[in-house]
N, C-alpha and C. Protein backbone atom coordinates (compact mmCIF):
# COMPACT_ATOMS: atom_id res chain seq x y z
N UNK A 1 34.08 -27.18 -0.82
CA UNK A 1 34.67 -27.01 -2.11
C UNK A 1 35.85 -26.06 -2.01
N UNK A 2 36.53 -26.14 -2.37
CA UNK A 2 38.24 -25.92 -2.68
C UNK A 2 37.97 -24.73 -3.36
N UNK A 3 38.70 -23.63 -3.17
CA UNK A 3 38.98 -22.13 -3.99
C UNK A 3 40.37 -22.17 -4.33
N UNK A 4 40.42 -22.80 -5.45
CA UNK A 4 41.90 -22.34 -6.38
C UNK A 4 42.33 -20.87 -6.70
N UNK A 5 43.60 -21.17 -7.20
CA UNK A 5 44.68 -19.43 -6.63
C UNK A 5 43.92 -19.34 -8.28
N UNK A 6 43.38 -19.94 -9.17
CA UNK A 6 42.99 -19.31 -10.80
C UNK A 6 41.92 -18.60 -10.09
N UNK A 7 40.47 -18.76 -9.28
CA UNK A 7 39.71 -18.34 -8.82
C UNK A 7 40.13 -17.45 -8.39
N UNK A 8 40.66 -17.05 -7.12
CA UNK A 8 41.48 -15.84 -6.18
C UNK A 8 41.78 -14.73 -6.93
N UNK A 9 42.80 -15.15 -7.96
CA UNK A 9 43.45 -14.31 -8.95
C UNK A 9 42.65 -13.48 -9.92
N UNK A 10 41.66 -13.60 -10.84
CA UNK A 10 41.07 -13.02 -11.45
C UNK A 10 39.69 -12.59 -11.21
N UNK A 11 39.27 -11.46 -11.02
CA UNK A 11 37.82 -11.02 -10.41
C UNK A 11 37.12 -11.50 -11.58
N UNK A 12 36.85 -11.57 -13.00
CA UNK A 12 36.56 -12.23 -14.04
C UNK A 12 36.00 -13.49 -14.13
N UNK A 13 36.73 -14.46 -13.02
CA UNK A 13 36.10 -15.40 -13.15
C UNK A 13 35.21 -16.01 -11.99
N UNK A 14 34.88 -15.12 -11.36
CA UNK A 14 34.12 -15.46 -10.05
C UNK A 14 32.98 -15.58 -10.29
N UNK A 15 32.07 -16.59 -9.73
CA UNK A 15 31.02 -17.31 -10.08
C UNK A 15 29.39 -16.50 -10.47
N UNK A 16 28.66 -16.31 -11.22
CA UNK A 16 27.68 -15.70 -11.44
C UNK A 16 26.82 -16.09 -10.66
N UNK A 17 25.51 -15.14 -10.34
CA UNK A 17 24.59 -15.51 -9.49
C UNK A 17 23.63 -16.02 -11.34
N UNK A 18 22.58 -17.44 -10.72
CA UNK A 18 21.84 -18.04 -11.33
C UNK A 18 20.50 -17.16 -11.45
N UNK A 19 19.52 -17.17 -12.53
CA UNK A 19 18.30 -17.01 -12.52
C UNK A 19 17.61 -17.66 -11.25
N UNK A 20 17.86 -19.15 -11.90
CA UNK A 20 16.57 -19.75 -11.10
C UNK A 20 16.56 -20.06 -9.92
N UNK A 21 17.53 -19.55 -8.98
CA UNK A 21 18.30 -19.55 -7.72
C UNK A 21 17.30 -18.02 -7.04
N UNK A 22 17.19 -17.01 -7.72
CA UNK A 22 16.92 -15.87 -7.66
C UNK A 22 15.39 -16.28 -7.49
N UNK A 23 14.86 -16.98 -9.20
CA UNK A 23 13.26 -17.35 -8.76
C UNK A 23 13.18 -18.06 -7.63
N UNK A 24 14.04 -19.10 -7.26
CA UNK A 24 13.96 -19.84 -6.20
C UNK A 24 13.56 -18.96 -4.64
N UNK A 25 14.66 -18.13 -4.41
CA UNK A 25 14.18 -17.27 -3.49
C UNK A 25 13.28 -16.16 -3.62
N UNK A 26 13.02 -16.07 -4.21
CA UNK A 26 11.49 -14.96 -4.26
C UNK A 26 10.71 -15.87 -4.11
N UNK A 27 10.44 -17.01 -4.87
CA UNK A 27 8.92 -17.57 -4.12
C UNK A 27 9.22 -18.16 -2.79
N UNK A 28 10.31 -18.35 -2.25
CA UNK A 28 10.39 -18.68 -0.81
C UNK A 28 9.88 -17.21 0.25
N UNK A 29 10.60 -16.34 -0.19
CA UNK A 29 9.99 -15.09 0.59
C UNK A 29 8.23 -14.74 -0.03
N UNK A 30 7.84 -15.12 -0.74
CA UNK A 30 5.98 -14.75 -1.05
C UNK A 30 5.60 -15.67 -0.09
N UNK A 31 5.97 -16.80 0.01
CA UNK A 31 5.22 -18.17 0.94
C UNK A 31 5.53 -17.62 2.18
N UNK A 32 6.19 -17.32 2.75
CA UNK A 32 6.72 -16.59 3.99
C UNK A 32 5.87 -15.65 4.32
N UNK A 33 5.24 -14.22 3.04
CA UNK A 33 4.47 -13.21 3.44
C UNK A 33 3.18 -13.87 3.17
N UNK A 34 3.06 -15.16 2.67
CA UNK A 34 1.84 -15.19 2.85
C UNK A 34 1.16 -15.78 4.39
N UNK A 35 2.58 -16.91 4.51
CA UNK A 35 2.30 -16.79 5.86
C UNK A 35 1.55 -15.67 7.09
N UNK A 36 2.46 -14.88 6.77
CA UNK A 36 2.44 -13.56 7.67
C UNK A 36 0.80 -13.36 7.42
N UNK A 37 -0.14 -13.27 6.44
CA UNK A 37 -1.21 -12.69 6.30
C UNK A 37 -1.29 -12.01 5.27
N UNK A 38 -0.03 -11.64 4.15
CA UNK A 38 -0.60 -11.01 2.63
C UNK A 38 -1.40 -12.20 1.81
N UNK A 39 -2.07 -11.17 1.14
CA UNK A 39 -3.06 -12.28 0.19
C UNK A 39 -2.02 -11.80 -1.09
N UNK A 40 -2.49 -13.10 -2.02
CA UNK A 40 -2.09 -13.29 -3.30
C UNK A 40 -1.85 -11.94 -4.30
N UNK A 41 -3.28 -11.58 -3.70
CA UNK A 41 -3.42 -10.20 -4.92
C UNK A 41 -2.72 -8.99 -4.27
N UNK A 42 -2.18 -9.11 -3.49
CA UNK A 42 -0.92 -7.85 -2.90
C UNK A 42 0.32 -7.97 -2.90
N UNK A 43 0.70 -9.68 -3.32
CA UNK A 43 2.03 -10.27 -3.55
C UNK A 43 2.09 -9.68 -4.72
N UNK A 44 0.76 -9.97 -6.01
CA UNK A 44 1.16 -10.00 -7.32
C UNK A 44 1.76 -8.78 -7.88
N UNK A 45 1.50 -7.41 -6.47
CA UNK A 45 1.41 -5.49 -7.10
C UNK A 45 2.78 -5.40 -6.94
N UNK A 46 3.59 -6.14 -6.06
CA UNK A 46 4.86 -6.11 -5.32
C UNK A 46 6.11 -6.55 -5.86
N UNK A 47 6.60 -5.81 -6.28
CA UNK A 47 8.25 -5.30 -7.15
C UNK A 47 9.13 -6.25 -5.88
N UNK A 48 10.07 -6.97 -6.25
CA UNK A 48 11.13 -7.29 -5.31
C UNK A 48 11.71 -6.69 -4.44
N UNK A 49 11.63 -5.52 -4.86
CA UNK A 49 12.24 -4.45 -3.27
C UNK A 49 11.21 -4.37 -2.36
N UNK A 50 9.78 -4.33 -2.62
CA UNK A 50 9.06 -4.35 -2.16
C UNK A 50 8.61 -5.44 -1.01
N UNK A 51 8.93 -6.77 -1.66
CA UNK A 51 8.50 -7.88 -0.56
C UNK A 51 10.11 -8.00 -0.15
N UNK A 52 11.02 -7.80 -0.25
CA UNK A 52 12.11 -8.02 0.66
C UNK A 52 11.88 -6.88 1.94
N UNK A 53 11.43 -5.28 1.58
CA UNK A 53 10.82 -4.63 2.57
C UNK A 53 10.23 -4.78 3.87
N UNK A 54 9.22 -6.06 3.09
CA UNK A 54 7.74 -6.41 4.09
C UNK A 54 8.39 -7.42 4.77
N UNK A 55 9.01 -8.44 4.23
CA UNK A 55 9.67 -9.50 4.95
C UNK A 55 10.52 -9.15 6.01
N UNK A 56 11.39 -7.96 6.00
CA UNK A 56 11.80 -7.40 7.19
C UNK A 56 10.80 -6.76 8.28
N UNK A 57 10.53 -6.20 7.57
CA UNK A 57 9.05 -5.44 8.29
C UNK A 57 8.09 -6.52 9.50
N UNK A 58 8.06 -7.94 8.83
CA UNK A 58 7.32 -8.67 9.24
C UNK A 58 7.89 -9.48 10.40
N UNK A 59 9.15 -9.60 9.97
CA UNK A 59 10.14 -10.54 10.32
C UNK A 59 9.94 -11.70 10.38
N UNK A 60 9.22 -12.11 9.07
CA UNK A 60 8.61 -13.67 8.87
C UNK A 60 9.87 -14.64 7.99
């Protein structure tokens, strides 16, 4: 996809990050720690900084 000089030019109009893009990747990283061995009920205590943490941590 093509980046026009209207894009370039104004910081204003540069593209927003989506919600469900966001939900999208958080439940991709829970399936990942669950992989690893977290159970459900330690995903559910876990703030987003939190499982992006463990996911490094894990390196799953």
């Amino acid at each position: 996809m093509r980046i026009r000089r209207a894009m370039r030019k104004k910081p204003l109009r540069r593209p927003v990050k989506k919600p469900r893009l966001k939900r999208q990747r958080l439940m991709q990283q829970k399936k990942r720690l669950v992989g690893a061995g977290f159970t459900d009920d330690q995903l559910k205590h876990m703030n987003t900084k939190q499982i992006r943490a463990a996911i490094q941590e894990t390196g799953a």
